[in-house]
C-alpha atoms as a PDB file:
ATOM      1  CA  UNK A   1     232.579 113.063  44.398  1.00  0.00           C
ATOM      2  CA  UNK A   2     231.568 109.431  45.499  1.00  0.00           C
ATOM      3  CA  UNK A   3     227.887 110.038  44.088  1.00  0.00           C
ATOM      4  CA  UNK A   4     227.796 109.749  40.783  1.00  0.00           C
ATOM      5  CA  UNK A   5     230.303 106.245  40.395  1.00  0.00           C
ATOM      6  CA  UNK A   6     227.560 104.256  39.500  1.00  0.00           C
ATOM      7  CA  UNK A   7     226.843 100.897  38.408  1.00  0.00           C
ATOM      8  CA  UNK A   8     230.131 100.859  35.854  1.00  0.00           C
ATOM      9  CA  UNK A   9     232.577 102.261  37.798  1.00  0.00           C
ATOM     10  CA  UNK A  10     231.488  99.984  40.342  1.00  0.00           C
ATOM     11  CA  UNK A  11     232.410  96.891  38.424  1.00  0.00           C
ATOM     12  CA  UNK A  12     235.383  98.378  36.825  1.00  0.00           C
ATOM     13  CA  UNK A  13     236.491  98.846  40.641  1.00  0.00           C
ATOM     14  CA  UNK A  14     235.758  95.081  41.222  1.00  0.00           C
ATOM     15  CA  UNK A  15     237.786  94.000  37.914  1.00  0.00           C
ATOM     16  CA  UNK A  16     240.737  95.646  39.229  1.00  0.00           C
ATOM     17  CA  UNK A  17     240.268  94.515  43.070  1.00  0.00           C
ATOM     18  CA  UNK A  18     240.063  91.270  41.800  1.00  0.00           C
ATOM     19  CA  UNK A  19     243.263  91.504  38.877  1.00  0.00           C
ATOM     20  CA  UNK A  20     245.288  92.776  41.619  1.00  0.00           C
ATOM     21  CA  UNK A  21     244.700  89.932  44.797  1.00  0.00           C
ATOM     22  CA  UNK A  22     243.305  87.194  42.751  1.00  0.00           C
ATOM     23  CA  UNK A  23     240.384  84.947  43.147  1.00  0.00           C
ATOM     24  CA  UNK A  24     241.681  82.635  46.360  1.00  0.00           C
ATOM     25  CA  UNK A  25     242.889  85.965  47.786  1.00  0.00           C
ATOM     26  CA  UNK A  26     239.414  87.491  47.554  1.00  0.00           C
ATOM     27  CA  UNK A  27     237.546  84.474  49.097  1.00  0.00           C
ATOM     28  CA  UNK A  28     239.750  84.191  52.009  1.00  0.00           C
ATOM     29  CA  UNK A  29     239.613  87.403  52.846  1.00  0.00           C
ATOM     30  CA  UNK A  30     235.546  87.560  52.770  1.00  0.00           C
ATOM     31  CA  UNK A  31     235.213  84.383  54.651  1.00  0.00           C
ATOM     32  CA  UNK A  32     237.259  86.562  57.522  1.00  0.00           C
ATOM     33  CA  UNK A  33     234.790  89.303  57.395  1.00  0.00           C
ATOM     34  CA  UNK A  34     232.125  87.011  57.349  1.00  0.00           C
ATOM     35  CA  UNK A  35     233.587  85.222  61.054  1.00  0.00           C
ATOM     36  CA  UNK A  36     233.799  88.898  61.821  1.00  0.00           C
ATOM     37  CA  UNK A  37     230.398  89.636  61.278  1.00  0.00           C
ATOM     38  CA  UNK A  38     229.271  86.591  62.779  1.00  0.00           C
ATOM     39  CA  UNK A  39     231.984  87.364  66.248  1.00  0.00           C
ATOM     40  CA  UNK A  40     230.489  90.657  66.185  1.00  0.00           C
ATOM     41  CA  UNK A  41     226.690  89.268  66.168  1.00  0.00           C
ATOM     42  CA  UNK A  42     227.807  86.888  69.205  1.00  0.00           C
ATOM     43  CA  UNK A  43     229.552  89.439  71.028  1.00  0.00           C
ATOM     44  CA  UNK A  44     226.374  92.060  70.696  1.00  0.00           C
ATOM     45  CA  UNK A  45     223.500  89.083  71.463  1.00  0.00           C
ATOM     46  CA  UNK A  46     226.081  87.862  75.029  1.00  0.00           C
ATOM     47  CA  UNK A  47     226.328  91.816  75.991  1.00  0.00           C
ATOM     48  CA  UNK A  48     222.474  92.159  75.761  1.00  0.00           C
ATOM     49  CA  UNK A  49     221.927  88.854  77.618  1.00  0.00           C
ATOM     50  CA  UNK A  50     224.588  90.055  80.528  1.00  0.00           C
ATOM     51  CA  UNK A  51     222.668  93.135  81.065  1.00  0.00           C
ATOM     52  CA  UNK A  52     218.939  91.451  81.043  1.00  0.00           C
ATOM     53  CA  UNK A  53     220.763  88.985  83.636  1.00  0.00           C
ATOM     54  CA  UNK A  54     222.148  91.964  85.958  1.00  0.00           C
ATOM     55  CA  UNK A  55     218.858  93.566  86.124  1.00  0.00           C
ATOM     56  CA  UNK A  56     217.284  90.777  87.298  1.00  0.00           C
ATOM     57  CA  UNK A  57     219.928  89.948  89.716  1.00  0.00           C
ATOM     58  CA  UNK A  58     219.582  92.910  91.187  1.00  0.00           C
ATOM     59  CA  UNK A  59     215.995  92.557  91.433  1.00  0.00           C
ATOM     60  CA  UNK A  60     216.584  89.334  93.769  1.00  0.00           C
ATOM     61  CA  UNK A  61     218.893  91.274  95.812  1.00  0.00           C
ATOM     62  CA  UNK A  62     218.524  90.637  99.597  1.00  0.00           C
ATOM     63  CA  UNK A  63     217.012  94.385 101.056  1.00  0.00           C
ATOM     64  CA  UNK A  64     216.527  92.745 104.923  1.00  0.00           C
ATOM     65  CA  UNK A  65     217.707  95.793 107.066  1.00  0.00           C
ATOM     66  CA  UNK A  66     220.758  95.169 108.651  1.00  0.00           C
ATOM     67  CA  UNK A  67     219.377  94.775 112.387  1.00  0.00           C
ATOM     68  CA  UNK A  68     216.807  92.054 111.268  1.00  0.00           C
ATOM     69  CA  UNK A  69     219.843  90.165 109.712  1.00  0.00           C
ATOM     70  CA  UNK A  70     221.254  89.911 113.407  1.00  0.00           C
ATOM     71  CA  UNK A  71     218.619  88.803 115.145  1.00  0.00           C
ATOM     72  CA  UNK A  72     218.543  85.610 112.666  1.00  0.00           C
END
């Protein structure tokens, strides 16, 4: 059903998005999917950064066997 829209029913759907919420309605609204994009982006790039970190943390983790720990 959605295949065969094409390039003019594509604008007519923008004519009528943009009769219906207006021009400043429009631009507000993008520039909120655009800090969403860019939240998302953060939030993705700190995740992969957190788990790089815990693997290496847990490389540097101290393995001494418990009875060597007493004797020092």
């Amino acid at each position: 059903m959605l295949n065969n829209i094409g390039l003019p029913g594509l604008l007519l759907i923008a004519v009528v998005v943009l009769v219906l919420f207006g021009r400043g309605k429009i631009s507000s609204l993008m520039g909120e999917v655009g800090k969403g994009i860019t939240s998302f982006k953060k939030g993705v790039k700190e995740g992969s950064e957190e788990l790089e970190n815990q693997g290496s943390e847990e490389d540097l983790k101290d393995v001494t066997p418990a009875e060597d720990k007493d004797k020092a």
